[in-house]
PDB file of N, CA and C in Angstrom:
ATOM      1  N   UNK A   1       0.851  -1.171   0.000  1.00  0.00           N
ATOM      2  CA  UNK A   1       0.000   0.000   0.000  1.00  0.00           C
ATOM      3  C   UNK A   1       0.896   1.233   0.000  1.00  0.00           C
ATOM      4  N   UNK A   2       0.501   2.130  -0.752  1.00  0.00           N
ATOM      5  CA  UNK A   2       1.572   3.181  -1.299  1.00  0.00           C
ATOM      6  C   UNK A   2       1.010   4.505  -0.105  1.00  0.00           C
ATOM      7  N   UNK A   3       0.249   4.250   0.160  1.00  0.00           N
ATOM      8  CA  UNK A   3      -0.435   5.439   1.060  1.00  0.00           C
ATOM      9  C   UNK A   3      -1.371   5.040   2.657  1.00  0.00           C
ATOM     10  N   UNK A   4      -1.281   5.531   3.591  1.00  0.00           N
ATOM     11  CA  UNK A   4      -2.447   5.395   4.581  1.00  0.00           C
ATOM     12  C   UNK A   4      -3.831   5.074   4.572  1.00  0.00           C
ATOM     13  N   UNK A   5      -4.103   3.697   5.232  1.00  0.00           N
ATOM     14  CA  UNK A   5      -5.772   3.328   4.573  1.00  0.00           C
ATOM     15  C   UNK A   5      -6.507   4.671   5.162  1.00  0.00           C
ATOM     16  N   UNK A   6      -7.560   4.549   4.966  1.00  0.00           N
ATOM     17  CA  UNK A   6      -8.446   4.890   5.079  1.00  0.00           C
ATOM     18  C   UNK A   6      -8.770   6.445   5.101  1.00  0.00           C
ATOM     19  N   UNK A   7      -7.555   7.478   4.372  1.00  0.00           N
ATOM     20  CA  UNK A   7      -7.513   8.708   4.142  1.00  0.00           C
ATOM     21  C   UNK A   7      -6.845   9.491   5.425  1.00  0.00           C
ATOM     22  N   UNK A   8      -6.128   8.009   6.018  1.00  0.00           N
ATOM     23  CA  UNK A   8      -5.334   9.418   7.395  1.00  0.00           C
ATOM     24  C   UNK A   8      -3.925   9.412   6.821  1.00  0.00           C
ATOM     25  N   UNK A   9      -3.582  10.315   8.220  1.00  0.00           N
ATOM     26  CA  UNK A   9      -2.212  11.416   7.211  1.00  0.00           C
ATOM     27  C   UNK A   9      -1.325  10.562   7.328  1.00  0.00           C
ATOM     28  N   UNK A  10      -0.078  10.962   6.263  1.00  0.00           N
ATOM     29  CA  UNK A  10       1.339  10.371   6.779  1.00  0.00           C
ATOM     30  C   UNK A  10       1.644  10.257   8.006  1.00  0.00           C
ATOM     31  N   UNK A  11       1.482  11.353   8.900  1.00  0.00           N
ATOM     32  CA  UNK A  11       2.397  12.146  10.052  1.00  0.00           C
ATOM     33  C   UNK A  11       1.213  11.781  10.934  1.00  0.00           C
ATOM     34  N   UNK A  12       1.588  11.323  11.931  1.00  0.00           N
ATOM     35  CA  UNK A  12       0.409  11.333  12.927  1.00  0.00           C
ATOM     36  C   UNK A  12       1.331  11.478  14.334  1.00  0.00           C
ATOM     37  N   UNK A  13       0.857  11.954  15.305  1.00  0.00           N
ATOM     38  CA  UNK A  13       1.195  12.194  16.613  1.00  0.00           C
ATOM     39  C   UNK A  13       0.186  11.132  17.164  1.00  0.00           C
ATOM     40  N   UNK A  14       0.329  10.643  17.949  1.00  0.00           N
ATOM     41  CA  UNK A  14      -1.228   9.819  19.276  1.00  0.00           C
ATOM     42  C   UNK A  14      -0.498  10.250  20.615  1.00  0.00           C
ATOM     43  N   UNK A  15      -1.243  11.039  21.250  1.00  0.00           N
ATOM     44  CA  UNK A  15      -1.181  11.422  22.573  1.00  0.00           C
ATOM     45  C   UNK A  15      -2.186  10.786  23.808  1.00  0.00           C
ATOM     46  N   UNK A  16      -2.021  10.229  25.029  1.00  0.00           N
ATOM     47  CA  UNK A  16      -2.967  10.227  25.841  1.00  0.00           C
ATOM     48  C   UNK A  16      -2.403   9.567  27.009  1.00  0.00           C
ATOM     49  N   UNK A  17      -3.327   9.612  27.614  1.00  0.00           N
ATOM     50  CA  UNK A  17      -2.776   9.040  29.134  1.00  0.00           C
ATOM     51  C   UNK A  17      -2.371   7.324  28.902  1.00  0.00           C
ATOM     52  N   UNK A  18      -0.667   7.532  29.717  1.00  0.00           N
ATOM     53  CA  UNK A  18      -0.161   6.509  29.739  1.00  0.00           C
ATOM     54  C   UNK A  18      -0.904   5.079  30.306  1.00  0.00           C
ATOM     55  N   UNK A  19      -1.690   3.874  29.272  1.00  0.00           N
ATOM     56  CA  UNK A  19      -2.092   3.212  29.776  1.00  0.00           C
ATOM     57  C   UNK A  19      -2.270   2.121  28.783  1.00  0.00           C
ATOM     58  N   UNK A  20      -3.270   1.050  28.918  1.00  0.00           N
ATOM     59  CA  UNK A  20      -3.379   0.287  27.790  1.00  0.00           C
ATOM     60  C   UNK A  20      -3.792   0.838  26.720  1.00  0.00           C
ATOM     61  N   UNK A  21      -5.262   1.247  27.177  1.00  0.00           N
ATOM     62  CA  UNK A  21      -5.778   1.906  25.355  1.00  0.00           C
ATOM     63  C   UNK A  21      -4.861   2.884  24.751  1.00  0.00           C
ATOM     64  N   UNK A  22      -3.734   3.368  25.349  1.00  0.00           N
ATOM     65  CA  UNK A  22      -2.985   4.267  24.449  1.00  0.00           C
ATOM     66  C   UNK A  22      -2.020   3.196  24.056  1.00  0.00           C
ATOM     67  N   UNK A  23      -1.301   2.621  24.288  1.00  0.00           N
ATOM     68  CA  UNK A  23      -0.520   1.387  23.318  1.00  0.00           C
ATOM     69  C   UNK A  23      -1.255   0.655  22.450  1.00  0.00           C
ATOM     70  N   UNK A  24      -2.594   0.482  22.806  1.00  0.00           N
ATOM     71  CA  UNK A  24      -3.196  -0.634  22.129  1.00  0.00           C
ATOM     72  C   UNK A  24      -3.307   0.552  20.409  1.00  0.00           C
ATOM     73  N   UNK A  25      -3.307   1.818  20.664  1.00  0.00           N
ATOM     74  CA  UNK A  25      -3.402   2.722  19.881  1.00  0.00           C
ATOM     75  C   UNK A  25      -2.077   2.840  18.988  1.00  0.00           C
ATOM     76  N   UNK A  26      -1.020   2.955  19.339  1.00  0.00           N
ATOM     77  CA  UNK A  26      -0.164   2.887  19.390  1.00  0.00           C
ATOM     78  C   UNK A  26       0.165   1.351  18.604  1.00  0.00           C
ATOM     79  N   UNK A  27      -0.125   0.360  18.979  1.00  0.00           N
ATOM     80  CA  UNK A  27      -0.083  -0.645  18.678  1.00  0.00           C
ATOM     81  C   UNK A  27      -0.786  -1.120  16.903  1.00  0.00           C
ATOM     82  N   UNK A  28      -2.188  -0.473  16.955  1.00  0.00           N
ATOM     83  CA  UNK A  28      -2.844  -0.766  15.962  1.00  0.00           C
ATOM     84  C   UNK A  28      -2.111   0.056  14.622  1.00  0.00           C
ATOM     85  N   UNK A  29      -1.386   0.995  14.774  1.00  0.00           N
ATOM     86  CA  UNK A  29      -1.038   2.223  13.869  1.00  0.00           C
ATOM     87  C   UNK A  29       0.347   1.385  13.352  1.00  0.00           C
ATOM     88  N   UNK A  30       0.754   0.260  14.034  1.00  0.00           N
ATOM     89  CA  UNK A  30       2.101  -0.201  13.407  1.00  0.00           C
ATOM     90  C   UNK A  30       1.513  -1.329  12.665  1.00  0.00           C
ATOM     91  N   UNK A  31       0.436  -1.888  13.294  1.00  0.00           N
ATOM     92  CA  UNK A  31      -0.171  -3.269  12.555  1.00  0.00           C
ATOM     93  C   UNK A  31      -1.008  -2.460  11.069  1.00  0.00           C
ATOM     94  N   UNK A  32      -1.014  -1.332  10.639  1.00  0.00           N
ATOM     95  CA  UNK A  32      -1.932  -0.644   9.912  1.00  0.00           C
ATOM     96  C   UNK A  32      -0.629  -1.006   8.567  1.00  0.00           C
ATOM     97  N   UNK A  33       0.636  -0.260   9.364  1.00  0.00           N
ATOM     98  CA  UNK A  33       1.540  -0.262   8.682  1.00  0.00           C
ATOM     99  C   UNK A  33       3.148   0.701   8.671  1.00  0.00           C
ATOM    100  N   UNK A  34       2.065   2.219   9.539  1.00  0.00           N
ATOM    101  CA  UNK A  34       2.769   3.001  10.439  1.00  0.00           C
ATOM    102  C   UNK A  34       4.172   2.082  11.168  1.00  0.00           C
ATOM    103  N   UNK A  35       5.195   3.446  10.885  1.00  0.00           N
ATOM    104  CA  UNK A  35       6.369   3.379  12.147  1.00  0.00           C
ATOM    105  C   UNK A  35       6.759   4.142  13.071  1.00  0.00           C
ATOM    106  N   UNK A  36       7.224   3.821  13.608  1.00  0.00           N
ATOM    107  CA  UNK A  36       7.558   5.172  15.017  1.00  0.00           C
ATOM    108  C   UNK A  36       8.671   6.331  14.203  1.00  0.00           C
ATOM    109  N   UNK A  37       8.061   7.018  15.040  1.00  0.00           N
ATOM    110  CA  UNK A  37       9.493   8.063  14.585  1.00  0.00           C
ATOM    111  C   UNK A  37       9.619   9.188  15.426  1.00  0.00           C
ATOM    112  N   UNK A  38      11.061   8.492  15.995  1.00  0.00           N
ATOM    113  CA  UNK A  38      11.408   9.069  17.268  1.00  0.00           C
ATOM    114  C   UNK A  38      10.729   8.415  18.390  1.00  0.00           C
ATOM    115  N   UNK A  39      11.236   8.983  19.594  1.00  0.00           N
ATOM    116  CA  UNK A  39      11.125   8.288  21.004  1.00  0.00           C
ATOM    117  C   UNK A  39       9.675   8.996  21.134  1.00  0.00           C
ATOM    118  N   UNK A  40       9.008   8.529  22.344  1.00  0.00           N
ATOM    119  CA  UNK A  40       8.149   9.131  22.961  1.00  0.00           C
ATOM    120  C   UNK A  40       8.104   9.898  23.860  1.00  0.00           C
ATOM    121  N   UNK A  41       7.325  10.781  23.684  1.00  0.00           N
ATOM    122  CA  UNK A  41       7.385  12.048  24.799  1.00  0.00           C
ATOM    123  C   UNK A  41       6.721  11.764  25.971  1.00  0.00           C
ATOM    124  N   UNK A  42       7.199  11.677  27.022  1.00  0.00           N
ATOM    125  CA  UNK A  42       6.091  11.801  28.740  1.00  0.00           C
ATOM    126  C   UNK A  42       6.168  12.960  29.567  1.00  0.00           C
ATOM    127  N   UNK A  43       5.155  13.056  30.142  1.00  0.00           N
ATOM    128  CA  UNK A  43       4.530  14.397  30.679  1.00  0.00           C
ATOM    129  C   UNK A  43       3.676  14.189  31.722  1.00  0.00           C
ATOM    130  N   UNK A  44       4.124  14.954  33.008  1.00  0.00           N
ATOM    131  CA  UNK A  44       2.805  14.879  34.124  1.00  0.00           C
ATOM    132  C   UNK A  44       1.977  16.180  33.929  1.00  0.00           C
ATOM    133  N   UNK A  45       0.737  15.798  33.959  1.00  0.00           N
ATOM    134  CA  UNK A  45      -0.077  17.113  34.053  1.00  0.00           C
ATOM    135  C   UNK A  45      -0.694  17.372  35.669  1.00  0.00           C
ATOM    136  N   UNK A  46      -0.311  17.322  36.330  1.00  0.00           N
ATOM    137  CA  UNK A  46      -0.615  17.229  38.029  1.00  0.00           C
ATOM    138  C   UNK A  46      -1.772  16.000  38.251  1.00  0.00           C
ATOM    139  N   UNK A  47      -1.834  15.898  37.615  1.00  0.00           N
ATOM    140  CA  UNK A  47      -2.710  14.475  37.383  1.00  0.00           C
ATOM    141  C   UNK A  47      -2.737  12.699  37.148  1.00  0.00           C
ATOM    142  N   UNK A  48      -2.238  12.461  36.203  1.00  0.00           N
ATOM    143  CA  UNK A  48      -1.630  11.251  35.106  1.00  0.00           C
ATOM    144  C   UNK A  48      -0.427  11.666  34.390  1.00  0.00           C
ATOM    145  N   UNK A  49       0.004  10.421  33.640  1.00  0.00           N
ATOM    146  CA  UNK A  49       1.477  10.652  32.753  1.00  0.00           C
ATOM    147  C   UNK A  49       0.816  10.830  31.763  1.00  0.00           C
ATOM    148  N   UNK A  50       1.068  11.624  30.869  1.00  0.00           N
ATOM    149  CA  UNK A  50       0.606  11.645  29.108  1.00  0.00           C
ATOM    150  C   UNK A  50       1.789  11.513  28.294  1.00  0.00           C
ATOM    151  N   UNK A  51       1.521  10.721  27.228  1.00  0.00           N
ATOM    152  CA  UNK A  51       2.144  10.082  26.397  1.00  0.00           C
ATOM    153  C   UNK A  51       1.976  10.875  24.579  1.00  0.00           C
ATOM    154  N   UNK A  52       2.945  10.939  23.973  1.00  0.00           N
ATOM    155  CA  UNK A  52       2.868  11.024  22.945  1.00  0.00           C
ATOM    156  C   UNK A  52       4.048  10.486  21.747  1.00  0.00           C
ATOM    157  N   UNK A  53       3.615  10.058  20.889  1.00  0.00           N
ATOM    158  CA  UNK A  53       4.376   9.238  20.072  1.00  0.00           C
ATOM    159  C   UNK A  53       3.995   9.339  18.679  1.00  0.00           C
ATOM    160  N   UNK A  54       4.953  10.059  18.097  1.00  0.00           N
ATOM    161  CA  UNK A  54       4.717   9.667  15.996  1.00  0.00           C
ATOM    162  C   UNK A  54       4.829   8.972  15.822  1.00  0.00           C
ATOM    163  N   UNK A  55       3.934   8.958  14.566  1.00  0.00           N
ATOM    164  CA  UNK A  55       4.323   7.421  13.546  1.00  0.00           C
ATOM    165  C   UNK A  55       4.177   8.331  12.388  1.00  0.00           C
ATOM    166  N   UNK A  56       4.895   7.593  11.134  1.00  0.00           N
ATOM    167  CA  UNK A  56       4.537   8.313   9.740  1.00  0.00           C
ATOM    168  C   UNK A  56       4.759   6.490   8.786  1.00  0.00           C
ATOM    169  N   UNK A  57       4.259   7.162   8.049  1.00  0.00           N
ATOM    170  CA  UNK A  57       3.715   6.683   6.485  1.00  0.00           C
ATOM    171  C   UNK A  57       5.258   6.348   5.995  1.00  0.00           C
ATOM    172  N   UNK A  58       5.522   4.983   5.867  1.00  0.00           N
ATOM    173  CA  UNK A  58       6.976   4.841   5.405  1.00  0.00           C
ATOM    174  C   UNK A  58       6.743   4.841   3.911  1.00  0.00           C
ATOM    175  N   UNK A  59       7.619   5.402   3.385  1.00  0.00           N
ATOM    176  CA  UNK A  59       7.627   6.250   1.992  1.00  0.00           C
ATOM    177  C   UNK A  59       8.525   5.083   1.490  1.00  0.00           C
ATOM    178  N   UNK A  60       7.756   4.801   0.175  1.00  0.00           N
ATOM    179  CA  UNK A  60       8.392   3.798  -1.018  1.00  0.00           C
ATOM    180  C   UNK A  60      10.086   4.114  -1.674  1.00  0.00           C
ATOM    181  N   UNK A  61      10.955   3.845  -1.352  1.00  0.00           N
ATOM    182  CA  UNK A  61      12.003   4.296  -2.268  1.00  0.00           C
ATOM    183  C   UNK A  61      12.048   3.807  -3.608  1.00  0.00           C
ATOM    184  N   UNK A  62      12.026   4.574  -4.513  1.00  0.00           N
ATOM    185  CA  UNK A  62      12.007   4.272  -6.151  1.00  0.00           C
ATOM    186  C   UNK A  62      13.613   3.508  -6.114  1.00  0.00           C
ATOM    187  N   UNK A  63      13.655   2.614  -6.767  1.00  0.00           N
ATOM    188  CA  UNK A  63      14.708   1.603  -7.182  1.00  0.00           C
ATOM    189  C   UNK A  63      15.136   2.346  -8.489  1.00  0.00           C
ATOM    190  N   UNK A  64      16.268   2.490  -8.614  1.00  0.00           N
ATOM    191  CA  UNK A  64      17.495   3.442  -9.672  1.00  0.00           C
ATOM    192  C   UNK A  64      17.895   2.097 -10.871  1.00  0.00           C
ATOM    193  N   UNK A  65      17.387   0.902 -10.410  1.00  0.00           N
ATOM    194  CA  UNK A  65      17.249  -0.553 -11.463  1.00  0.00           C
ATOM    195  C   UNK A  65      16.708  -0.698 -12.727  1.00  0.00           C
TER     196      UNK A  65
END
């Protein structure tokens, strides 16, 4: 697949409180096809940890063959 199903972007951020449904999020975006890019960011908001993590759209390299 040359592009992101279902009309989402290359570039995506997923942010949310550190827990399952945010990996499982996290999780589904690599099984889509998504990769990470870069580490993840953590953050207390006086509250919970929040999490955020890119993924982008791995781009086809044209073969010079």
């Amino acid at each position: 697949m040359s592009s992101p199903p279902e009309g989402l972007p290359v570039y995506r951020v997923l942010t949310g409180p550190d827990d399952a449904a945010f990996c499982h999020r996290v999780s589904d975006a690599l099984k889509m096809g998504y990769v990470l890019h870069g580490a993840p960011a953590v953050t207390f908001n006086g509250e919970r940890v929040i999490v955020a993590q890119a993924v982008i759209w791995p781009a086809k390299v044209a073969s010079s063959a």
